[in-house]
N, C-alpha and C. Protein backbone atom coordinates (compact mmCIF):
# COMPACT_ATOMS: atom_id res chain seq x y z
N UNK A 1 0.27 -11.16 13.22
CA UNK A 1 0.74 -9.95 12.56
C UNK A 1 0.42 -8.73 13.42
N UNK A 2 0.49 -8.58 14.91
CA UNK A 2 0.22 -7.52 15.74
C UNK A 2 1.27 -6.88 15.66
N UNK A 3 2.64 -7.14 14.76
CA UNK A 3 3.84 -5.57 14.81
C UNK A 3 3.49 -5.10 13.80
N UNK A 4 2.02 -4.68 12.97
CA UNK A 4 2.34 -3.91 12.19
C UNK A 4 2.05 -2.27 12.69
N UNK A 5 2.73 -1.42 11.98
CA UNK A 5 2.74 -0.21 12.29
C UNK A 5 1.04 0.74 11.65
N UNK A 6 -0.07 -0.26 11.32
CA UNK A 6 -0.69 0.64 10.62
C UNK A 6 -1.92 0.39 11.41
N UNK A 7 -3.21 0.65 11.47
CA UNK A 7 -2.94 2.38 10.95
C UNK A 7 -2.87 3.59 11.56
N UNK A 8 -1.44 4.31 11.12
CA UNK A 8 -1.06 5.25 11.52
C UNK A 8 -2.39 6.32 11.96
N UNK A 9 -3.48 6.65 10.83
CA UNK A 9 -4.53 7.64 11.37
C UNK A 9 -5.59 6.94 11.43
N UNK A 10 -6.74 7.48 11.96
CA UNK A 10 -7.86 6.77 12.77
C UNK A 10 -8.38 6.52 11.44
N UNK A 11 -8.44 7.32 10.17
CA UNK A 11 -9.41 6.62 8.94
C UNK A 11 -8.82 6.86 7.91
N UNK A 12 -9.15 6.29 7.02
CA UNK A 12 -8.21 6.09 5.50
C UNK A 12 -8.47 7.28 4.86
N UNK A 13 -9.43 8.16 5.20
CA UNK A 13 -9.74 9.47 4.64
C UNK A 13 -8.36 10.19 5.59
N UNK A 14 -8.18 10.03 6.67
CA UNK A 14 -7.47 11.13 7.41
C UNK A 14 -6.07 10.89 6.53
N UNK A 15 -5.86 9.27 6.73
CA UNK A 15 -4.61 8.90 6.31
C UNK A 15 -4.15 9.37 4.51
N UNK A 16 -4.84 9.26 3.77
CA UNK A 16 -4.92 10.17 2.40
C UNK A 16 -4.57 11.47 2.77
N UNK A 17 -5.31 12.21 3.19
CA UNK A 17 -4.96 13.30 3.39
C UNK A 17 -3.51 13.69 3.88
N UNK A 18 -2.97 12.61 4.76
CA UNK A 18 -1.60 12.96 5.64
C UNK A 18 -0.85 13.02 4.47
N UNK A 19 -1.20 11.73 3.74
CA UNK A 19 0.26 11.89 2.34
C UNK A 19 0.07 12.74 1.70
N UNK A 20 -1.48 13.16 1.18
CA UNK A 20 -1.08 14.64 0.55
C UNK A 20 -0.47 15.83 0.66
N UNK A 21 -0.79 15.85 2.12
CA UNK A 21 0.05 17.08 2.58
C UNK A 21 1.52 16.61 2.85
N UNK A 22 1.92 15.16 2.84
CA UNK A 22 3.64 15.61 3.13
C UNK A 22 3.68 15.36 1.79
N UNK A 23 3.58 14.90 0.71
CA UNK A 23 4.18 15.11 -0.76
C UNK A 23 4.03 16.28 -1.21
N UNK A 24 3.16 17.57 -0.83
CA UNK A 24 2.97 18.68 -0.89
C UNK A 24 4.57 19.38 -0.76
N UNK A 25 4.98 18.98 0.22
CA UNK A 25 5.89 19.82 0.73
C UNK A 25 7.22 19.58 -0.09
N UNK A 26 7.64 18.72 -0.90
CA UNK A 26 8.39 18.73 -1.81
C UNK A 26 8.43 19.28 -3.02
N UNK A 27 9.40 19.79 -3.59
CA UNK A 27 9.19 20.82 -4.79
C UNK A 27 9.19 19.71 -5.78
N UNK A 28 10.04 18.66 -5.83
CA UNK A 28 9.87 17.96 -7.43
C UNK A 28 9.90 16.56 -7.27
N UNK A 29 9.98 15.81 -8.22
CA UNK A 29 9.49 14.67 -8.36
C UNK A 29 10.77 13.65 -7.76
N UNK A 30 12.06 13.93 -7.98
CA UNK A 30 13.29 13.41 -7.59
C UNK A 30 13.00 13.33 -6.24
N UNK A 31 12.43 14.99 -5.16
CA UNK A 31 12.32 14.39 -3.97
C UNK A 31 11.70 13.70 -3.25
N UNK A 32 10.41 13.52 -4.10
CA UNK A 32 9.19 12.54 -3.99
C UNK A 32 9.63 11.32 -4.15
N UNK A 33 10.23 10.79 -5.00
CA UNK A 33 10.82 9.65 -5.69
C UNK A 33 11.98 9.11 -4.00
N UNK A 34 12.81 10.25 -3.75
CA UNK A 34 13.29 9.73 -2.65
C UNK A 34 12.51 9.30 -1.53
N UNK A 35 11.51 10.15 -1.02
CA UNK A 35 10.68 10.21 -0.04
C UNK A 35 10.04 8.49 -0.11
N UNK A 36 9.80 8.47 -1.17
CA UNK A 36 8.78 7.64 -1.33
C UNK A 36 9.54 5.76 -0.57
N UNK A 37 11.37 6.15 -1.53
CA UNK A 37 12.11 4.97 -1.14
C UNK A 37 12.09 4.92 0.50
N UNK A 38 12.68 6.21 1.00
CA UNK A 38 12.28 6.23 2.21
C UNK A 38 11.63 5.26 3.07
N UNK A 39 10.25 5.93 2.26
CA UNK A 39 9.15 5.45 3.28
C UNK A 39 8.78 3.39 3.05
N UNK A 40 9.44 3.17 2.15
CA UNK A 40 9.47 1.49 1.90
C UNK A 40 10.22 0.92 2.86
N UNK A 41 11.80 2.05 3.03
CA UNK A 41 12.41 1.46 4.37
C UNK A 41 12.02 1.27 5.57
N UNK A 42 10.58 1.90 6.10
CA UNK A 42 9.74 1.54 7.15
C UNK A 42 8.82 0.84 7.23
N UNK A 43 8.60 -0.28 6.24
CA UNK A 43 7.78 -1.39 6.53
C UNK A 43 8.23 -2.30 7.28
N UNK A 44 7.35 -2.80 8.06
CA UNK A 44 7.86 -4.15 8.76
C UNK A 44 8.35 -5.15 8.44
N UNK A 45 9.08 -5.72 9.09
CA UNK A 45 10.37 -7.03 8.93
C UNK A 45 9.36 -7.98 8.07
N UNK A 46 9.68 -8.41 7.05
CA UNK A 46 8.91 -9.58 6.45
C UNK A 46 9.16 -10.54 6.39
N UNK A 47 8.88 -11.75 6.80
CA UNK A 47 9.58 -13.09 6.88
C UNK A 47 9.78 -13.43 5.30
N UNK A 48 11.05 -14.03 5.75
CA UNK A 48 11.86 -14.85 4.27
C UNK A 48 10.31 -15.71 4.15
N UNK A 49 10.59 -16.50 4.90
CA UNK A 49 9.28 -17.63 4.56
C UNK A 49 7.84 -17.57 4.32
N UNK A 50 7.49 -16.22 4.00
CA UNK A 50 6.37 -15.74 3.62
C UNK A 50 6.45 -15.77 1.88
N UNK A 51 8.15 -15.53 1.52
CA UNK A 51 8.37 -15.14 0.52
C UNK A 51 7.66 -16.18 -0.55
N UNK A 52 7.08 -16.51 -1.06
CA UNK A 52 6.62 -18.07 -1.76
C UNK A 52 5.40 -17.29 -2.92
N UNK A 53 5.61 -18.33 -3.79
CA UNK A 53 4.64 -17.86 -4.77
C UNK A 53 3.23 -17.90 -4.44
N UNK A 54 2.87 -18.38 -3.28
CA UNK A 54 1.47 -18.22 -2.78
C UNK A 54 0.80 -17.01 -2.40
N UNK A 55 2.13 -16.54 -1.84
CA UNK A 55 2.12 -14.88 -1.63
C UNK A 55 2.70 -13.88 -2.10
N UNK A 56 3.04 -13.99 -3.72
CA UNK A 56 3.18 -13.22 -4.61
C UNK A 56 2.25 -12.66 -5.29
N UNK A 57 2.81 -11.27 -5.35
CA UNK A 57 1.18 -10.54 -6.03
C UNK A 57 1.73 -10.71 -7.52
N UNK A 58 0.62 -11.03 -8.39
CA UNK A 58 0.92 -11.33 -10.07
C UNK A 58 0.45 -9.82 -10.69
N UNK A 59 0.92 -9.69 -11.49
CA UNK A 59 0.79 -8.52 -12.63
C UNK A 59 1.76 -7.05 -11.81
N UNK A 60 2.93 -7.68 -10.74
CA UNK A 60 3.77 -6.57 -10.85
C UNK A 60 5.27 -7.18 -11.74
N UNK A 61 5.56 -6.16 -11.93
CA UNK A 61 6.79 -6.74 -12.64
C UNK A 61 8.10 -6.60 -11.64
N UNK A 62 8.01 -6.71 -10.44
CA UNK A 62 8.65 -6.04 -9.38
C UNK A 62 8.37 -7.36 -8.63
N UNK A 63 8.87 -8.35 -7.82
CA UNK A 63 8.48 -9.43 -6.53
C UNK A 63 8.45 -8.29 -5.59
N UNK A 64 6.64 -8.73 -5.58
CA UNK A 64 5.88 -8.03 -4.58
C UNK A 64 5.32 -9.45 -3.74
N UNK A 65 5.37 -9.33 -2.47
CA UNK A 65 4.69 -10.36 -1.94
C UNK A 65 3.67 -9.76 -0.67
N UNK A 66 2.16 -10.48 -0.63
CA UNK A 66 1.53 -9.64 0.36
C UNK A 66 0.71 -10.66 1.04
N UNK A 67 0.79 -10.80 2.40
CA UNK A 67 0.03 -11.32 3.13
C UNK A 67 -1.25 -10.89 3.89
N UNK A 68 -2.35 -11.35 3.40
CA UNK A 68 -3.52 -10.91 4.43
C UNK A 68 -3.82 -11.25 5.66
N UNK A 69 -4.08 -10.68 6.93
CA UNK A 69 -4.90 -11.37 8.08
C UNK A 69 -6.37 -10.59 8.72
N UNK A 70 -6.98 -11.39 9.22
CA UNK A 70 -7.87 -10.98 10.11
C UNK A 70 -9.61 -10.97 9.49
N UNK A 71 -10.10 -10.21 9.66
CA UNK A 71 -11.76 -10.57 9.21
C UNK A 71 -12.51 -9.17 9.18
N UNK A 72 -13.83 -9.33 8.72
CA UNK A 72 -14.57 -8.05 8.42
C UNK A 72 -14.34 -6.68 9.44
N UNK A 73 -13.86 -7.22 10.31
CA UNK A 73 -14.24 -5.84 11.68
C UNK A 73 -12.44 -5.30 10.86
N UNK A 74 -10.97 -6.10 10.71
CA UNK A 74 -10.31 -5.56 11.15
C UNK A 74 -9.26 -6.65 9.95
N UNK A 75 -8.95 -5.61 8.85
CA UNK A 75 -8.39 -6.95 7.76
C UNK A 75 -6.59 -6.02 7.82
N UNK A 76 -5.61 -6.64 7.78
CA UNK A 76 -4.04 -6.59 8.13
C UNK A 76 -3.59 -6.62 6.68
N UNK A 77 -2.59 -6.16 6.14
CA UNK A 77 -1.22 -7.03 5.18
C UNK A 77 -0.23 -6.82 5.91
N UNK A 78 0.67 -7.49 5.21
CA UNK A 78 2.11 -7.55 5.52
C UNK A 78 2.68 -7.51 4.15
N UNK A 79 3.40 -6.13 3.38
CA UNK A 79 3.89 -7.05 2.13
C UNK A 79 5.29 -6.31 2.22
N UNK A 80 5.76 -6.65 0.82
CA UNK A 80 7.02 -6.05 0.86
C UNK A 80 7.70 -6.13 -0.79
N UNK A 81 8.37 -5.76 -1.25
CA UNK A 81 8.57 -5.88 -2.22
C UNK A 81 10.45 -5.67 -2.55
N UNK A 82 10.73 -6.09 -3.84
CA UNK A 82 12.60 -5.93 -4.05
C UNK A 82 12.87 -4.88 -4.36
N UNK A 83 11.94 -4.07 -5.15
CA UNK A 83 12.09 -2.68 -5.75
C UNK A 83 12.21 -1.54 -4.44
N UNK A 84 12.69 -0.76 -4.26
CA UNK A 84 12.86 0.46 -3.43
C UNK A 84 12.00 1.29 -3.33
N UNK A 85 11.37 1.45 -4.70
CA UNK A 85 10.27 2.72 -5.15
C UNK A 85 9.18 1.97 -4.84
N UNK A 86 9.04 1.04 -5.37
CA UNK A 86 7.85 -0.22 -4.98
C UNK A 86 6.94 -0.32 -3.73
N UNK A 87 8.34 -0.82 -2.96
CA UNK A 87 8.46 -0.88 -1.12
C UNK A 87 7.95 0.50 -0.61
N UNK A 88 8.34 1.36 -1.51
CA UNK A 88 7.30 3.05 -1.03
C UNK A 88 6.32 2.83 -1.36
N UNK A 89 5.42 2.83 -2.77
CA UNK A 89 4.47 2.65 -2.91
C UNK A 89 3.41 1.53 -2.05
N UNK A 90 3.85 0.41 -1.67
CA UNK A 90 3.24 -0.38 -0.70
C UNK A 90 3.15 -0.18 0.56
N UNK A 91 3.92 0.91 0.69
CA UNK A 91 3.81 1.76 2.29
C UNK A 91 2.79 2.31 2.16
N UNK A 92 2.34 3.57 0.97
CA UNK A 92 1.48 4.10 0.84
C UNK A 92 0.15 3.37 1.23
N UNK A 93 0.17 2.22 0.00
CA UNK A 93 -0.79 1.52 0.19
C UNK A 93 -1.60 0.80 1.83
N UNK A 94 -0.48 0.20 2.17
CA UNK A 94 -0.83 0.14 3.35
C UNK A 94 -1.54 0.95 4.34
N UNK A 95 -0.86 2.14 3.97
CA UNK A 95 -1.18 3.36 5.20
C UNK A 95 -2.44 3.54 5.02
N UNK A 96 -2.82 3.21 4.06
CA UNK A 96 -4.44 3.74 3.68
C UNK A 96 -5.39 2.65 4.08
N UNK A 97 -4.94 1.47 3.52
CA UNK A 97 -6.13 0.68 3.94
C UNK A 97 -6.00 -0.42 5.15
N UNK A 98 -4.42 -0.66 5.84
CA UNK A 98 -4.24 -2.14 6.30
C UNK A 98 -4.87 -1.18 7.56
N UNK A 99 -5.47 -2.84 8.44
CA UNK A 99 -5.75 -2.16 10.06
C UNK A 99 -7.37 -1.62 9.90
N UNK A 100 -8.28 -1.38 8.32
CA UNK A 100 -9.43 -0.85 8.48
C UNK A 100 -10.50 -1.93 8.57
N UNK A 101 -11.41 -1.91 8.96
CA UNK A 101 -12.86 -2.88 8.45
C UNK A 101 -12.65 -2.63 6.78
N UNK A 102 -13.13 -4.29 6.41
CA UNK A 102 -13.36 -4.60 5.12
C UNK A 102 -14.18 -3.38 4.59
N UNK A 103 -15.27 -2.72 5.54
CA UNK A 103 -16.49 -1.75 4.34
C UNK A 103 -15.95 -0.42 4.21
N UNK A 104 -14.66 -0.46 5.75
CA UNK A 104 -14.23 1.16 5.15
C UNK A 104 -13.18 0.58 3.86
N UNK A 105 -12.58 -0.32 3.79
CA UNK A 105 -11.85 -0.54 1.95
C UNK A 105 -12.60 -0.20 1.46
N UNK A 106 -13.12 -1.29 1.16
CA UNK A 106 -14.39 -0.88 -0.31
C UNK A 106 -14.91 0.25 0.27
N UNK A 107 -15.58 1.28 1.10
CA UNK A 107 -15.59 2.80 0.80
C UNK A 107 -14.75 3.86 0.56
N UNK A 108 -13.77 3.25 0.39
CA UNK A 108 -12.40 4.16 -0.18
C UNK A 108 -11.66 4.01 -0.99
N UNK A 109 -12.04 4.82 -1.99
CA UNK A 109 -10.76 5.01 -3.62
C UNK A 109 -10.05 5.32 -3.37
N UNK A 110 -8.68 5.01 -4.14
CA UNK A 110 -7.33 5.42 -3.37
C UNK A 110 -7.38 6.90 -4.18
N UNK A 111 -7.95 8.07 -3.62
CA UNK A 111 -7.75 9.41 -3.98
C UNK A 111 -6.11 9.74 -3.92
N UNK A 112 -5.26 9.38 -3.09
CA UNK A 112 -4.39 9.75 -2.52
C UNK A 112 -3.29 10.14 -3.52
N UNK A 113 -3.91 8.91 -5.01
CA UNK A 113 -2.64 8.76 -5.90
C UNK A 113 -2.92 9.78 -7.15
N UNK A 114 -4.25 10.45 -7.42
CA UNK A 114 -4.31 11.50 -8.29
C UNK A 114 -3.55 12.80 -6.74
N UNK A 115 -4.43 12.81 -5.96
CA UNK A 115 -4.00 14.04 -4.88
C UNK A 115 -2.50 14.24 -4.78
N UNK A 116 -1.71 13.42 -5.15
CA UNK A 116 -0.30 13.42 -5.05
C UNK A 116 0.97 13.68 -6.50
N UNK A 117 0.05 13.38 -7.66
CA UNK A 117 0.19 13.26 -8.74
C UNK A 117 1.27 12.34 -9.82
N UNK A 118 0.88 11.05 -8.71
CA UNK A 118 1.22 9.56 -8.36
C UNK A 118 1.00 9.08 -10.31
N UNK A 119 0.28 9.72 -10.57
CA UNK A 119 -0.36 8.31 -11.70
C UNK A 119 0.17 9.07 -12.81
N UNK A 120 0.97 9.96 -13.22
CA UNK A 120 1.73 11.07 -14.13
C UNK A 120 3.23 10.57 -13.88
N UNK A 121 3.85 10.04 -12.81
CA UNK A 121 5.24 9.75 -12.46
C UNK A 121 5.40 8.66 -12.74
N UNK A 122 4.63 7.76 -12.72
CA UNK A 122 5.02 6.01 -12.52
C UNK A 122 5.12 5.36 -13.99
N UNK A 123 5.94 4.51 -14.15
CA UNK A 123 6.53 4.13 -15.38
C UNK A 123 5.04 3.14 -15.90
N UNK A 124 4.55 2.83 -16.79
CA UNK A 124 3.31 1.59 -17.12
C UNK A 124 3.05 0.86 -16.18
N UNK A 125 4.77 -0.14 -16.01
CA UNK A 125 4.75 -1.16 -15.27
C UNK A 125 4.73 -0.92 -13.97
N UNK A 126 4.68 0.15 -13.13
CA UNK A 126 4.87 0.13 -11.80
C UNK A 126 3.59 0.48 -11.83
N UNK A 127 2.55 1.49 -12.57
CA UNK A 127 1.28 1.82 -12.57
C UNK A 127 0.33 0.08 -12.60
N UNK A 128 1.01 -0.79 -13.45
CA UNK A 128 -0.44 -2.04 -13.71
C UNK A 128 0.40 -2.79 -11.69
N UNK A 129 1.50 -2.41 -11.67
CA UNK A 129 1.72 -3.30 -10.00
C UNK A 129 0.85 -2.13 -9.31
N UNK A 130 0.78 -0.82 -9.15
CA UNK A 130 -0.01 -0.30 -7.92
C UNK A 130 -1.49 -0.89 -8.28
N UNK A 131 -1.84 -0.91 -9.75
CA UNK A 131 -3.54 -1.27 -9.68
C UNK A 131 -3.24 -2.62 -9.20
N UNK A 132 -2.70 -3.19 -9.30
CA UNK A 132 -2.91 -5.12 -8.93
C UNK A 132 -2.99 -5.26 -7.42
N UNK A 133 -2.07 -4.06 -6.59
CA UNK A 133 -1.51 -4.36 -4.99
C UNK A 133 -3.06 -4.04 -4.61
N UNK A 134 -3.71 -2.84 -4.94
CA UNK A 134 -4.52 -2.07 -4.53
C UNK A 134 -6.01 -3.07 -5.21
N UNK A 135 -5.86 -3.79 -5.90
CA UNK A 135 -6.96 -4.72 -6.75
C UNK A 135 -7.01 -6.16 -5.60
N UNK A 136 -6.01 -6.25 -5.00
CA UNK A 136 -5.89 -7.51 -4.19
C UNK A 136 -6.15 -7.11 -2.74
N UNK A 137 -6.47 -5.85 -2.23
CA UNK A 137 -6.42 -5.21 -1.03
C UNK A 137 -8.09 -5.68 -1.28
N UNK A 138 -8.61 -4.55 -2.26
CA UNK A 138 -10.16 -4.68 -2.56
C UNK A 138 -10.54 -6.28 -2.40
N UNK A 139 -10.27 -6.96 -3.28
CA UNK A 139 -10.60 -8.61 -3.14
C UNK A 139 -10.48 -8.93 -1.62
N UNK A 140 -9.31 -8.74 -1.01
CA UNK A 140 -9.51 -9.59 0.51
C UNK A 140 -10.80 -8.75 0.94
N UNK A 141 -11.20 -7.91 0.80
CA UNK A 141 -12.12 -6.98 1.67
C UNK A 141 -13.11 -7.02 1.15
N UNK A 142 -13.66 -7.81 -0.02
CA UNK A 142 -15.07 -8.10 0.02
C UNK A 142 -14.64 -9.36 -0.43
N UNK A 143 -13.80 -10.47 -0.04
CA UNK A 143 -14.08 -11.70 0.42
C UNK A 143 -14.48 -11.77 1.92
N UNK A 144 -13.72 -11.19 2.99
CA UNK A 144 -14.36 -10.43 4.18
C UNK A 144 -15.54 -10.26 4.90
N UNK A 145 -16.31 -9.35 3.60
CA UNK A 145 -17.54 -8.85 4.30
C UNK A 145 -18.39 -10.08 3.78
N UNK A 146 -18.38 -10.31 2.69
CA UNK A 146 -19.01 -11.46 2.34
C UNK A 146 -19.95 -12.67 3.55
């Protein structure tokens, strides 16, 4: 999994911060909502054959599928999802934590999604899929350090 694009900034604090300030710059939620599809269209190519219920994340209501690699110094995903808005939100996700050591995860709450005013927009069901994507990020990363 060396084509992934993350991480974009040197730490998940910097990288929070980046999305705050570009969701800043939109006046309303429609353009956020676009932005967001956008940014799903720049995840990396995901293999069909990843697609399998082994690597389905459970409790989205959306086929989300996410692959982990690598170990305590340096833990990867790969996911992707069918939803549009989804595929944004798992960009997000990514940007923040894939590419870090397991202890910078677990030292980082995803601030990014009150700072953005992420958790006021999202329908129930897309809110219990971001806690599950972001609940399964945490798990690989202190199976990891472990």
């Amino acid at each position: 999994m060396n084509d992934t694009p993350f991480p974009l900034e040197a730490t998940a604090a910097e990288a929070q911060a980046a999305i705050a300030d570009e969701f800043a710059f939109f006046g309303d939620w429609s353009e956020r909502y676009q932005y967001l599809i956008d940014l799903g269209r720049k995840l990396p190519e995901f293999p069909e054959a990843w697609k399998t219920d082994e690597h389905r994340l459970q409790g989205c209501q959306s086929m989300v599928w996410i692959v982990p690699s690598g170990d305590a110094s340096r833990l990867d995903f790969a996911a992707i999802s069918d939803s549009a808005i989804v595929s944004g939100l798992v960009y997000l996700a990514l940007r923040v934590y894939s590419g870090r050591p397991a202890a910078e995860i677990l030292a980082t709450q995803p601030d990014y999604i009150a700072a953005i005013g992420l958790a006021s927009h999202l329908s129930p069901t897309r809110s219990n899929g971001l806690a599950a994507l972001l609940a399964f990020i945490r798990d690989r990363a202190r199976e990891a350090a472990a």
